[in-house]
Protein backbone atom coordinates (compact mmCIF):
# COMPACT_ATOMS: atom_id res chain seq x y z
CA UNK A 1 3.02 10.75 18.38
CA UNK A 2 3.95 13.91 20.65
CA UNK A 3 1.90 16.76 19.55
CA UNK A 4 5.99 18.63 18.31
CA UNK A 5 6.44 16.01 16.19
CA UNK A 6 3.05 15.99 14.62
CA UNK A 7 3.58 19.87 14.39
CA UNK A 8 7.12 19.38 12.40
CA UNK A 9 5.50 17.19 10.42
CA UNK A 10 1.98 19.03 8.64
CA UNK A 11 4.33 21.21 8.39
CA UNK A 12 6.92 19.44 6.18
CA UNK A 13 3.55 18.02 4.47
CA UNK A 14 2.59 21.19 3.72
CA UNK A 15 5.98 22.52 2.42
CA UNK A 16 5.98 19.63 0.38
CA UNK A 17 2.34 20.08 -1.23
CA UNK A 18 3.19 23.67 -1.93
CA UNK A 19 6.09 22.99 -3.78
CA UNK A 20 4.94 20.89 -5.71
CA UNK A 21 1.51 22.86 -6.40
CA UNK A 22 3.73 25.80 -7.26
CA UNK A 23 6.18 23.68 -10.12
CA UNK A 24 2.50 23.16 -11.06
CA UNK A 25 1.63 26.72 -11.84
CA UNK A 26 5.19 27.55 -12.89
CA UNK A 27 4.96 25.14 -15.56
CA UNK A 28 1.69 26.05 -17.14
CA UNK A 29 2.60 30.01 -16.81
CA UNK A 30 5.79 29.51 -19.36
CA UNK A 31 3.87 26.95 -21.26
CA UNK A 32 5.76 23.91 -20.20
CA UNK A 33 5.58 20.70 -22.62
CA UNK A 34 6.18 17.60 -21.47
CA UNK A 35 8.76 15.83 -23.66
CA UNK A 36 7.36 12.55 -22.98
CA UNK A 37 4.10 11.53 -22.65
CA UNK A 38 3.30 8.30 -20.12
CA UNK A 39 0.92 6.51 -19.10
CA UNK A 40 0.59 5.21 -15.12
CA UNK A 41 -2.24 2.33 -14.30
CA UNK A 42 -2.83 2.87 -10.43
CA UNK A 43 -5.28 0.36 -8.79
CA UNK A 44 -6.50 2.72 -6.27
CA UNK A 45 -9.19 5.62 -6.26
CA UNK A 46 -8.23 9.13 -7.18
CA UNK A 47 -9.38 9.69 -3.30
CA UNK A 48 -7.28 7.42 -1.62
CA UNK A 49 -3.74 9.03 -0.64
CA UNK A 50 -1.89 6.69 -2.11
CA UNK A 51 -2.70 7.83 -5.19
CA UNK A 52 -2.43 11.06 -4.17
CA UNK A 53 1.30 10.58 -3.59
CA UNK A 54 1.33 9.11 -7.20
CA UNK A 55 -0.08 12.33 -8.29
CA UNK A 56 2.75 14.40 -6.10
CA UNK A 57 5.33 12.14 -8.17
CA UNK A 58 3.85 12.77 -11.37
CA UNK A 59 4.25 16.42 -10.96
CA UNK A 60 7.70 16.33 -9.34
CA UNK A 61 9.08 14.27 -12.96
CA UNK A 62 6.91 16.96 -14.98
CA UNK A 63 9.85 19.04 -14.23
CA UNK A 64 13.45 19.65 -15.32
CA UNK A 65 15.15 17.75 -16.44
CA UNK A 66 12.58 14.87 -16.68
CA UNK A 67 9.60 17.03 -18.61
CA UNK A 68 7.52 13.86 -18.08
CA UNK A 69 3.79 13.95 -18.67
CA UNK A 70 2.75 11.13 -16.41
CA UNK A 71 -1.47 10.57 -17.03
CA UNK A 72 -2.38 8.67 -13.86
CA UNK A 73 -5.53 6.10 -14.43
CA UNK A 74 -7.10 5.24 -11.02
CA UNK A 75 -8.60 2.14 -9.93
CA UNK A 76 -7.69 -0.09 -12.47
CA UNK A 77 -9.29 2.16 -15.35
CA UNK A 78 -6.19 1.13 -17.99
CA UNK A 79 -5.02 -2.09 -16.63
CA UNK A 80 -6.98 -3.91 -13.94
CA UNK A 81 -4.74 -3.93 -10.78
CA UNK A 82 -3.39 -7.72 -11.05
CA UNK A 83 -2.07 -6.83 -14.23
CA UNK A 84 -0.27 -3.95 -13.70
CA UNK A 85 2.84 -5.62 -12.68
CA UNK A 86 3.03 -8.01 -15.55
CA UNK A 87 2.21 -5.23 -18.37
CA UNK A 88 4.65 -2.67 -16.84
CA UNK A 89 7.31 -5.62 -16.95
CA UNK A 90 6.00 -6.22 -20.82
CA UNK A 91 6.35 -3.11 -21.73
CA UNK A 92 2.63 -2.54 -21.89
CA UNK A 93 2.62 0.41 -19.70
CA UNK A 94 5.82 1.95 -19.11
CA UNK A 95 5.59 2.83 -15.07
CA UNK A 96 2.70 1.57 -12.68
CA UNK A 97 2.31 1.15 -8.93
CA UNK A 98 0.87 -2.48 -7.25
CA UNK A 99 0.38 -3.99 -3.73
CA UNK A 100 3.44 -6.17 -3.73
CA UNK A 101 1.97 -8.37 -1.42
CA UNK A 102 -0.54 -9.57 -3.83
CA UNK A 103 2.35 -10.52 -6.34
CA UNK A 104 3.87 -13.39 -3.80
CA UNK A 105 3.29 -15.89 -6.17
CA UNK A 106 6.61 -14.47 -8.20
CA UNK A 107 9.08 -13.89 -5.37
CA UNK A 108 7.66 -14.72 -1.68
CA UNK A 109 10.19 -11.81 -0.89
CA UNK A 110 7.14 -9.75 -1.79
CA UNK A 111 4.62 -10.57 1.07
CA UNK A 112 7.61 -9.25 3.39
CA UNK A 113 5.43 -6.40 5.19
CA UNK A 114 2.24 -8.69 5.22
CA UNK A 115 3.58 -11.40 7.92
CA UNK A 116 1.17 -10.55 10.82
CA UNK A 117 2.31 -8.53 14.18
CA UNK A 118 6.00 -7.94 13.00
CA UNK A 119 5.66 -4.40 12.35
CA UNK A 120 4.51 -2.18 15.12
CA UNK A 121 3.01 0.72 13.38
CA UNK A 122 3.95 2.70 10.23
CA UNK A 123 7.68 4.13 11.54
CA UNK A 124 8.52 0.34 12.45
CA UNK A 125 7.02 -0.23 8.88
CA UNK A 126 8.92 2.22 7.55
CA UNK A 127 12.00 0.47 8.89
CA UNK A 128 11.38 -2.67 7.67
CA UNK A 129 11.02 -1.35 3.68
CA UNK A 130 14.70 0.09 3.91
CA UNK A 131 15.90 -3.10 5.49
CA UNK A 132 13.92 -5.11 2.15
CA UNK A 133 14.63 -2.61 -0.11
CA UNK A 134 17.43 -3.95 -0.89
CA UNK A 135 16.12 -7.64 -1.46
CA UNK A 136 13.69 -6.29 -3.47
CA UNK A 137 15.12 -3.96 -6.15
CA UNK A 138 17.31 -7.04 -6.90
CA UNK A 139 13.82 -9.25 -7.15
CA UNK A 140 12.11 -6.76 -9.13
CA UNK A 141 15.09 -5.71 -11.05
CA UNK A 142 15.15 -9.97 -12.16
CA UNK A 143 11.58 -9.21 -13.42
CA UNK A 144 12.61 -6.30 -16.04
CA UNK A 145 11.63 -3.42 -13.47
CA UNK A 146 13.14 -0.44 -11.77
CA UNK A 147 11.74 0.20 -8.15
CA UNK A 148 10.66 4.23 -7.62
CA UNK A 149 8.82 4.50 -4.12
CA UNK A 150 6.28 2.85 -2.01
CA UNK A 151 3.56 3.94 0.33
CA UNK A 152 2.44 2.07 3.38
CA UNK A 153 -1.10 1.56 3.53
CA UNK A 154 -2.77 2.06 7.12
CA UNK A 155 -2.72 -1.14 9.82
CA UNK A 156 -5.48 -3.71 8.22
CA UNK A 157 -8.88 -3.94 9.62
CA UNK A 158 -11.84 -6.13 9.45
CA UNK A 159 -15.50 -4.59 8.34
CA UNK A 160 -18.63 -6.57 9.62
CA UNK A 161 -21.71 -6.27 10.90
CA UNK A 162 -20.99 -8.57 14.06
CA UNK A 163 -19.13 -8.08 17.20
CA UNK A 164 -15.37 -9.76 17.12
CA UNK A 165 -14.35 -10.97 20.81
CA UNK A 166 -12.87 -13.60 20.05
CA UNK A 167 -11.53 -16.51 17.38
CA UNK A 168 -15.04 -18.50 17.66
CA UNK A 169 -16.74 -15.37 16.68
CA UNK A 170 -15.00 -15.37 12.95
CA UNK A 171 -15.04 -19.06 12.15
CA UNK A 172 -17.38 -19.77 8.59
CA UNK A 173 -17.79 -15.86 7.37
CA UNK A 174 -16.89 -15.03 4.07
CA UNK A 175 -13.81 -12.48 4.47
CA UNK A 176 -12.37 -10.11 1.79
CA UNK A 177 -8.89 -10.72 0.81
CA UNK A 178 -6.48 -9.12 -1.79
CA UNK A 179 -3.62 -11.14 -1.56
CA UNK A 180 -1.80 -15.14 -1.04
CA UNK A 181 -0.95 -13.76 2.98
CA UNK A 182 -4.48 -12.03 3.54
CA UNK A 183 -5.91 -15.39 2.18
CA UNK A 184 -3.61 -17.80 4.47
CA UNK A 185 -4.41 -15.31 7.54
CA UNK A 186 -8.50 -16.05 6.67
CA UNK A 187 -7.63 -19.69 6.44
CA UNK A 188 -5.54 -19.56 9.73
CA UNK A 189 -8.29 -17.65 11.79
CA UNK A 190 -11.31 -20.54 10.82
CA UNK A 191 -12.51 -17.84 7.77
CA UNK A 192 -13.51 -18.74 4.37
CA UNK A 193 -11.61 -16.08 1.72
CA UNK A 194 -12.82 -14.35 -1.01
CA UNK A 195 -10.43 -12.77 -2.95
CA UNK A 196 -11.29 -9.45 -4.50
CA UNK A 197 -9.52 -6.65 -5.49
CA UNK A 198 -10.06 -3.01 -4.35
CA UNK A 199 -11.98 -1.71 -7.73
CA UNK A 200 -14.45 -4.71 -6.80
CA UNK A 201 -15.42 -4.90 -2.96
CA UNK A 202 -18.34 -3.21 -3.21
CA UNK A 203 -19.95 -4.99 -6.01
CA UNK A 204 -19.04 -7.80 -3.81
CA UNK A 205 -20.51 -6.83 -1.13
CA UNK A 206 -23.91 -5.60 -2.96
CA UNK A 207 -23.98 -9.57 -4.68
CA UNK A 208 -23.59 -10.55 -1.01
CA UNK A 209 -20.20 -12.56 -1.98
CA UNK A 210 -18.69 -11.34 1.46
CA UNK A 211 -19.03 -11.43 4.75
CA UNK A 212 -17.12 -9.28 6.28
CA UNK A 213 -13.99 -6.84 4.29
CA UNK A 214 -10.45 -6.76 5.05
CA UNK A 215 -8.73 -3.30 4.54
CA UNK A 216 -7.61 -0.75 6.10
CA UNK A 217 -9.43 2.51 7.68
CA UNK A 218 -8.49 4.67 4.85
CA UNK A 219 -9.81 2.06 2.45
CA UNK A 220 -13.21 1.82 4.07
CA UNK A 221 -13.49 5.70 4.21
CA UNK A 222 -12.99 5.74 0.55
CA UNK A 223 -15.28 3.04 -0.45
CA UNK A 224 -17.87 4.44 2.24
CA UNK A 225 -18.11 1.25 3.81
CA UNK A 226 -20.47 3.05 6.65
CA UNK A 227 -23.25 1.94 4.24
CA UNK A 228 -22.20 -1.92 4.57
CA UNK A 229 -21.00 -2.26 8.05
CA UNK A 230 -21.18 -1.66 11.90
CA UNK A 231 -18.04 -1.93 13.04
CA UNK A 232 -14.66 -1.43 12.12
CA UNK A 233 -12.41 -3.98 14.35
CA UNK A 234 -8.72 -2.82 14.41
CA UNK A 235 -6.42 -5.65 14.22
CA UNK A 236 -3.74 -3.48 13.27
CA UNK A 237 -1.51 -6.61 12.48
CA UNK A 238 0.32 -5.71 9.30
CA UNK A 239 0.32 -2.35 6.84
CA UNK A 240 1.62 -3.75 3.11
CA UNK A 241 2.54 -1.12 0.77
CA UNK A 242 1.90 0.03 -2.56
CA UNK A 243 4.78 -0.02 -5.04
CA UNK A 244 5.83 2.07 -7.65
CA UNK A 245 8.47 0.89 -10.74
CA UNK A 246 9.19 1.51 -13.53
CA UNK A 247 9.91 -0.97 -17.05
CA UNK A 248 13.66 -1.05 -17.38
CA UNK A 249 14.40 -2.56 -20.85
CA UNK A 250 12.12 0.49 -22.62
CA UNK A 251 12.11 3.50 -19.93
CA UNK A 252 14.05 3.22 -17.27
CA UNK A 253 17.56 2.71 -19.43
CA UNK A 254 16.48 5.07 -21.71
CA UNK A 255 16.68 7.98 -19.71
CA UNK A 256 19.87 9.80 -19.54
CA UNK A 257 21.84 9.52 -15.84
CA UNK A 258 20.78 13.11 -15.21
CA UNK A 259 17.24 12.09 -15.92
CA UNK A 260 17.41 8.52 -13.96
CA UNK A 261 18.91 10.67 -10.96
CA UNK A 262 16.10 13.05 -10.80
CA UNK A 263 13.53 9.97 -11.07
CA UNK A 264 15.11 8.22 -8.36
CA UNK A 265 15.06 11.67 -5.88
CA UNK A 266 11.23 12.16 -7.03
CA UNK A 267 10.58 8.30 -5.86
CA UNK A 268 12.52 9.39 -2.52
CA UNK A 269 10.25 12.43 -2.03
CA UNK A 270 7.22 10.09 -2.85
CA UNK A 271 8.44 7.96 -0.14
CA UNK A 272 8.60 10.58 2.52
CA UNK A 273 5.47 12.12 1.50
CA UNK A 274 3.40 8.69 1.64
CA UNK A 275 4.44 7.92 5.15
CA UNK A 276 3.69 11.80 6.60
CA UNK A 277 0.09 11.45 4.90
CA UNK A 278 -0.34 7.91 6.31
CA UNK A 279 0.74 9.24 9.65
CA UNK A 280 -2.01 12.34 9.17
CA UNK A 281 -4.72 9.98 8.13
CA UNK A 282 -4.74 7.43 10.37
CA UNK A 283 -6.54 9.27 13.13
CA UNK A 284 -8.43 10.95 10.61
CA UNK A 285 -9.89 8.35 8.81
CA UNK A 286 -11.11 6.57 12.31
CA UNK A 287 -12.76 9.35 13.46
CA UNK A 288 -14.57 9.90 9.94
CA UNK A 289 -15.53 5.94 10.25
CA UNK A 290 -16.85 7.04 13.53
CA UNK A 291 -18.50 10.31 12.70
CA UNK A 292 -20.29 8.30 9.63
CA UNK A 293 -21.86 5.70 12.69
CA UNK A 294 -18.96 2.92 12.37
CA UNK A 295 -17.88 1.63 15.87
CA UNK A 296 -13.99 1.58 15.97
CA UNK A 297 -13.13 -1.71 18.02
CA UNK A 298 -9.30 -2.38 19.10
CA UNK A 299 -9.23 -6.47 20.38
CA UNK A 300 -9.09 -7.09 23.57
CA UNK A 301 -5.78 -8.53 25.15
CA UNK A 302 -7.10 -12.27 24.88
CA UNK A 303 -8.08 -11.65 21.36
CA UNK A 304 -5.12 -10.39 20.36
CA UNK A 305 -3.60 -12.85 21.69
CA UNK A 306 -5.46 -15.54 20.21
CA UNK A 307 -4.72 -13.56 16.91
CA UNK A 308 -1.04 -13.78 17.49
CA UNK A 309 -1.05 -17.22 17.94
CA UNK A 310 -2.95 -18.38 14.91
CA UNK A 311 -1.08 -16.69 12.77
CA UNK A 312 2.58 -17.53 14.02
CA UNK A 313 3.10 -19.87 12.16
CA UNK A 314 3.21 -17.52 8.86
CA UNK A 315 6.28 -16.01 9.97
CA UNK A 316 8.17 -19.44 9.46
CA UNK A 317 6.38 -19.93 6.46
CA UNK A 318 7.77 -16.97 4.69
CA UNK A 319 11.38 -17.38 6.41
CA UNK A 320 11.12 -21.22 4.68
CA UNK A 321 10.07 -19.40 1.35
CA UNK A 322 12.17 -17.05 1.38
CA UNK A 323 15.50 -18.36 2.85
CA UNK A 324 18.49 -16.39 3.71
CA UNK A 325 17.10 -12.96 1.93
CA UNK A 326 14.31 -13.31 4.20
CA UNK A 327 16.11 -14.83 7.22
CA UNK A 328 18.45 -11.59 6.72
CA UNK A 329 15.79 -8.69 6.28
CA UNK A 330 14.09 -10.36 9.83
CA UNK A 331 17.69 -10.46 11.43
CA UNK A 332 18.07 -6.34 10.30
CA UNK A 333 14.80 -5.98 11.99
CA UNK A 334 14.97 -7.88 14.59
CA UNK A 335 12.29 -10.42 14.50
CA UNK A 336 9.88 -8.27 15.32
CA UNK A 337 7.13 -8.23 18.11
């Protein structure tokens, strides 16, 4: 990214945290009340940024005319993170956020942004989610909920304490995964998965249930996975998001349109802010995996290719789940690279 650009944009970032830092302290001094008191199960920690743009949404609706008290719970604290989908759609909670990905087994539709090398970094991945936005508001609004925002996650990784070169290197370790794609892209590559969900990869590590971890860089800084692993190899083949929606039968339709208007701007704000922070942390978060003794590895050419071509077959996989709503998002994009 040209050093302008990157310019223009901590400083939009920083406009943006300021603002909503000072509704912050302009609520407290005239002794705002919320009107409505919520509760939001997150499945990340309070450290990663995506839950710091949940935190930037929850202050945004704590003003006029929402006067929402949103109380975040991080890391699956209220509702562990496989559930939040299913007890926002219940009722249970009324608004949550969940890596759509891992909810394929409902609509394949979901696993859209988890179909290896078709996204070239987080602007093409931005482009793809307003292409399936669409597509998805319509899935999720089938399942009783109201799409807010989502926030890309950084391109996934592999932690491990051996050298990748190439394919044979990988076959018969125990690998991480979070999700139905992550676990088809283990089986593709000759890995054995273990699923396990963010709140849990370290105990899984420490019982010595994994291998190796698959995440992303900002994941491992969080987690400290410096105290696990050597190396860091940068596959950067795919950046799923994290969703945020909201129940529509007992919230969302409740609100008045004033209300559901001002929701749906703070859930565009969200969106902008998660992909400026992603786009700040990604060099970030390498170097701190490097400062803290992780070697950084990108594949080599033949590697990637081999990569490619184990996993190509998982773009017709979807397109066959998925039909024409899928076969229509990739014809938006344009298939891809």
């Amino acid at each position: 990214m040209a050093a302008s650009k990157i310019t223009t944009r901590i400083a939009s970032l920083a406009a943006l945290t300021l603002l909503l830092s000072s509704c912050g302290r302009l609520n407290a001094r005239h002794g705002h009340h919320a009107s409505q008191e919520l509760d939001m199960p997150l499945g990340y920690p309070k450290s990663s940024y995506v839950s710091q743009v949940a935190a930037g949404f929850a202050q945004t609706a704590s003003g006029d005319p929402l006067n929402l008290g949103i109380n975040l719970h991080y890391r699956g604290s209220l509702v562990p993170a496989n559930d939040i989908k299913d007890a926002v759609a219940a009722g249970r909670a009324p608004i949550g956020e969940r890596l759509l990905s891992a909810e394929a087994a409902s609509n394949p539709l979901y696993s859209y942004d988890s179909i290896p090398f078709l996204a070239a970094g987080l602007e093409d991945n931005a482009r793809l989610a307003r292409i399936a936005r669409p597509a998805l508001r319509e899935a999720l609004a089938a399942e009783g909920l109201e799409l807010l925002y989502s926030v890309p996650f950084l391109p996934q990784g592999i932690y491990s304490n051996r050298r990748f070169d190439s394919l044979a290197d990988l076959r018969g370790l125990r690998l991480r995964v979070y999700s139905a794609n992550s676990e088809r892209v283990a089986e593709l590559l000759g890995m054995v998965p273990v699923y396990v969900e963010n709140a849990n990869v370290l105990a899984a590590i420490e019982e010595g249930r994994v291998d190796a971890v698959l995440t992303s860089a900002v994941s491992g800084v969080s987690l400290k996975l410096w105290n696990h692993y050597r190396y860091f190899h940068a596959l950067n083949a795919w950046m799923p998001r994290a969703y945020a929606f909201a129940n529509r039968r007992s919230f969302w339709r409740r609100l008045r349109r004033d209300q559901r208007a001002a929701l749906a701007a703070a859930g565009r704000a969200a969106e902008e802010h998660g992909l400026l922070i992603a786009q700040l942390s990604e060099e970030a978060m390498l170097k701190t995996l490097a400062i803290n003794g992780v070697e950084v590895r990108e594949p080599g050419q033949g590697f990637k290719d081999e990569l490619k071509d184990a996993t190509a077959v998982m773009r017709e996989e979807w397109l066959a789940s998925t039909g024409e709503a899928g076969a229509a998002i990739l014809r938006s994009f344009g298939g891809g690279r």
